[in-house]
C-alpha atoms as a PDB file:
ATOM      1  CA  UNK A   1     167.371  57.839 108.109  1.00  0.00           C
ATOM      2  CA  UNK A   2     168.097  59.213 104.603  1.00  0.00           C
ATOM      3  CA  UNK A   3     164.138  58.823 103.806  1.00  0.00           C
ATOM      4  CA  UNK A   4     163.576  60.835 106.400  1.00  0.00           C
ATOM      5  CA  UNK A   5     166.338  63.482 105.817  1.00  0.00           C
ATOM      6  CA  UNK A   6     165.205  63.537 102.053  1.00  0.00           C
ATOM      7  CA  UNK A   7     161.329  64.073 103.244  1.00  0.00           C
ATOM      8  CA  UNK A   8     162.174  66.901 105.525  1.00  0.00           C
ATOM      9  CA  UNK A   9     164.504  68.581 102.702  1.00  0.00           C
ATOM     10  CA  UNK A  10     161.733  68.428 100.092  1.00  0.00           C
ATOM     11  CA  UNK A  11     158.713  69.535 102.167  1.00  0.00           C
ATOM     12  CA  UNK A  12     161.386  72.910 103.235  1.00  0.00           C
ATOM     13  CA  UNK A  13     161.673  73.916  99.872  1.00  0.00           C
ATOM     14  CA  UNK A  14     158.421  73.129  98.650  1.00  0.00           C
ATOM     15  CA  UNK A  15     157.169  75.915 102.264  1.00  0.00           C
ATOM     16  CA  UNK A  16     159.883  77.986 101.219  1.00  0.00           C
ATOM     17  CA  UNK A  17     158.845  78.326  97.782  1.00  0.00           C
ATOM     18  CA  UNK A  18     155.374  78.712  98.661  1.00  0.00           C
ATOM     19  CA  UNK A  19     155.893  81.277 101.169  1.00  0.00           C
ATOM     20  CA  UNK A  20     158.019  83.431  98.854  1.00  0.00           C
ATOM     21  CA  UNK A  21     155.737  83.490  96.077  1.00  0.00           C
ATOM     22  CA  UNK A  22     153.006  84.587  99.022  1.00  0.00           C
ATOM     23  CA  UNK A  23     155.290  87.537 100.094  1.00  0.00           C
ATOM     24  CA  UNK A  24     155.950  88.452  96.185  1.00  0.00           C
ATOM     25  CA  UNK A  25     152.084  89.080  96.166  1.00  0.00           C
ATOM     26  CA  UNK A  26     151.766  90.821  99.562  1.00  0.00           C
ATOM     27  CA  UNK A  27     154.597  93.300  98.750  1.00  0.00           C
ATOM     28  CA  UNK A  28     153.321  94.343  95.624  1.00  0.00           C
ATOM     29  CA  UNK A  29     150.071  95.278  96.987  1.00  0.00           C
ATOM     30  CA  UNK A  30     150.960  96.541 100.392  1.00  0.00           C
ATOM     31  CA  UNK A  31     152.796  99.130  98.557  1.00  0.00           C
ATOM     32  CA  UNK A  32     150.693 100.112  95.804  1.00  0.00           C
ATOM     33  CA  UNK A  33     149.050 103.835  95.730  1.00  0.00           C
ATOM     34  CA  UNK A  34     145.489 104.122  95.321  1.00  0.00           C
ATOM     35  CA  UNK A  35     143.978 106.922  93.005  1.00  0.00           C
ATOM     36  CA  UNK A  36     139.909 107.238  93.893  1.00  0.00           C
ATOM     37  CA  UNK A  37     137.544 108.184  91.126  1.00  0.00           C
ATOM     38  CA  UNK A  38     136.592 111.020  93.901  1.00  0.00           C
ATOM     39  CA  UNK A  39     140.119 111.983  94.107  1.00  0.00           C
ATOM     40  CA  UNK A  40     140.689 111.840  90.536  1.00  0.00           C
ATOM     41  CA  UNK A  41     137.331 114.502  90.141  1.00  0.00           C
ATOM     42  CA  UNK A  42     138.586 116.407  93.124  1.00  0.00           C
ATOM     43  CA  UNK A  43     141.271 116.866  91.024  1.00  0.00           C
ATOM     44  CA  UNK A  44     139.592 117.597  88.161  1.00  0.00           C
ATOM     45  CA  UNK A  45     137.614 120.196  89.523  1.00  0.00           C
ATOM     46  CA  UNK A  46     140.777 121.878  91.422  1.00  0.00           C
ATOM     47  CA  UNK A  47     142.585 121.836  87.597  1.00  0.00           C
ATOM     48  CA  UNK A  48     139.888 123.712  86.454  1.00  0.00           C
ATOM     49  CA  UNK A  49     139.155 126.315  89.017  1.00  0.00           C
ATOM     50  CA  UNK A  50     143.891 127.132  89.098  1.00  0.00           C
ATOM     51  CA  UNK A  51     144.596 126.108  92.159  1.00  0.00           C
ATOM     52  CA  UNK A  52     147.915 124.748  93.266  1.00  0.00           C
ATOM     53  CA  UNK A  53     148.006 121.056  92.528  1.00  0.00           C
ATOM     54  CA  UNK A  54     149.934 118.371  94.774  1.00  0.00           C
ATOM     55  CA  UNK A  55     149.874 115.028  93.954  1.00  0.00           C
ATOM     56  CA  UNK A  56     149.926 113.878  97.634  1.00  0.00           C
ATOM     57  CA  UNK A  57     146.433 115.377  98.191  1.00  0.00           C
ATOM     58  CA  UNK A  58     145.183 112.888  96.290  1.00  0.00           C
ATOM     59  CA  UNK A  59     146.520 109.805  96.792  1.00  0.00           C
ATOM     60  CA  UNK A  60     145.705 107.660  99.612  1.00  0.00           C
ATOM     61  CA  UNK A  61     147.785 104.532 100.750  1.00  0.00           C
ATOM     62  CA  UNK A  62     146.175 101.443 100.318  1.00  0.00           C
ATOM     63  CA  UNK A  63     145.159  99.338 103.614  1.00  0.00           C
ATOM     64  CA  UNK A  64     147.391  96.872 104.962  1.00  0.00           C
ATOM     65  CA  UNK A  65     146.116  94.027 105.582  1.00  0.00           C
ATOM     66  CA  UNK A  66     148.775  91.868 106.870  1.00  0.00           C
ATOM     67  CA  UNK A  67     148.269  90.040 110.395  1.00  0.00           C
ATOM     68  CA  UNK A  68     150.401  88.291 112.530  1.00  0.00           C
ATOM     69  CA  UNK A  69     150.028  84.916 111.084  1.00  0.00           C
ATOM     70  CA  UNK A  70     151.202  86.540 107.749  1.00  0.00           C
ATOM     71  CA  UNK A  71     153.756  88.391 109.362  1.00  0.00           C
ATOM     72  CA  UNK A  72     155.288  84.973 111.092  1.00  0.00           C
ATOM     73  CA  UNK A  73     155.220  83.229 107.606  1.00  0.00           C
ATOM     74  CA  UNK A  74     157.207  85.934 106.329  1.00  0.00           C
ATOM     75  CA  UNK A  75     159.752  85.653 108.904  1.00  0.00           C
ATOM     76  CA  UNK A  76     160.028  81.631 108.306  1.00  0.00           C
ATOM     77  CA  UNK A  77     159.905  81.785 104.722  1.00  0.00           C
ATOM     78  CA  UNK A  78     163.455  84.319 104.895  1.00  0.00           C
ATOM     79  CA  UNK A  79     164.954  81.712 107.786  1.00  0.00           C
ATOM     80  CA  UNK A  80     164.241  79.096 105.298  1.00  0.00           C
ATOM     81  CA  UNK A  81     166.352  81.093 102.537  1.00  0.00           C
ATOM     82  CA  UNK A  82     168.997  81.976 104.796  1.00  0.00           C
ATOM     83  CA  UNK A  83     169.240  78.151 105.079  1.00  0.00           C
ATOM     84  CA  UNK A  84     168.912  77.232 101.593  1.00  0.00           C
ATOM     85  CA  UNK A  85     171.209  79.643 100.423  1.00  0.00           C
ATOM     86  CA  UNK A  86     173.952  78.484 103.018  1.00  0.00           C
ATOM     87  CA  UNK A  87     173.545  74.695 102.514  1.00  0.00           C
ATOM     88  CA  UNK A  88     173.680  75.392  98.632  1.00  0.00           C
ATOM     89  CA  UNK A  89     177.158  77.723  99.192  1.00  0.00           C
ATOM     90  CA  UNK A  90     178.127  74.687 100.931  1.00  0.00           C
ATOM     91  CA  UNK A  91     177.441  72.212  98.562  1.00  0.00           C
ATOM     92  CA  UNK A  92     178.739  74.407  95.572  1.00  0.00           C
ATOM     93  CA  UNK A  93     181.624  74.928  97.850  1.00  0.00           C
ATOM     94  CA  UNK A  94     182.282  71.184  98.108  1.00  0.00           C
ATOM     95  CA  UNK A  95     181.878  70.054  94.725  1.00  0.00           C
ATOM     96  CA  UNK A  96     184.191  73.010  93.704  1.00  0.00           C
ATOM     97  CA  UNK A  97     187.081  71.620  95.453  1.00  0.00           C
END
């Protein structure tokens, strides 16, 4: 029964930690700005010929690409920390006292 126990525990955190380091990755680039070369010569040429400049005219959000399998792993990967983080409160708790 412990064998068992100690199998399940291990292959959590090893999913957990995988899926977190997948959702670092996926935020960083889901909100990142992109900054054409045509935007950066529209630009250009608008610099040159005075007119009024906003940076939002230019920049263009990047595609998402997330799907629903994605989106699923992201929601088990923060159950699995919610767990983690209680069982470790727990066991801090514990050896505390």
């Amino acid at each position: 029964m412990k064998k068992i126990v100690k199998i399940i525990g291990i292959l959590l955190v090893i999913s957990f930690l995988s899926l977190y380091l997948s959702s670092l990755n996926t935020n960083y680039y889901s909100n990142k700005n992109v900054l054409t070369e045509e935007a950066i010569k529209n630009y250009e040429k608008d610099l040159k010929e005075g007119k009024k400049i906003d940076i939002n005219n230019y920049i263009e959000k990047e595609k998402n690409y997330n799907n629903h399998v994605s989106s699923s792993f992201l929601k088990m990967s923060k159950l699995i920390d919610k767990c983690i983080n209680k069982s470790l409160k727990l066991v801090i708790k514990y050896l505390d006292s």
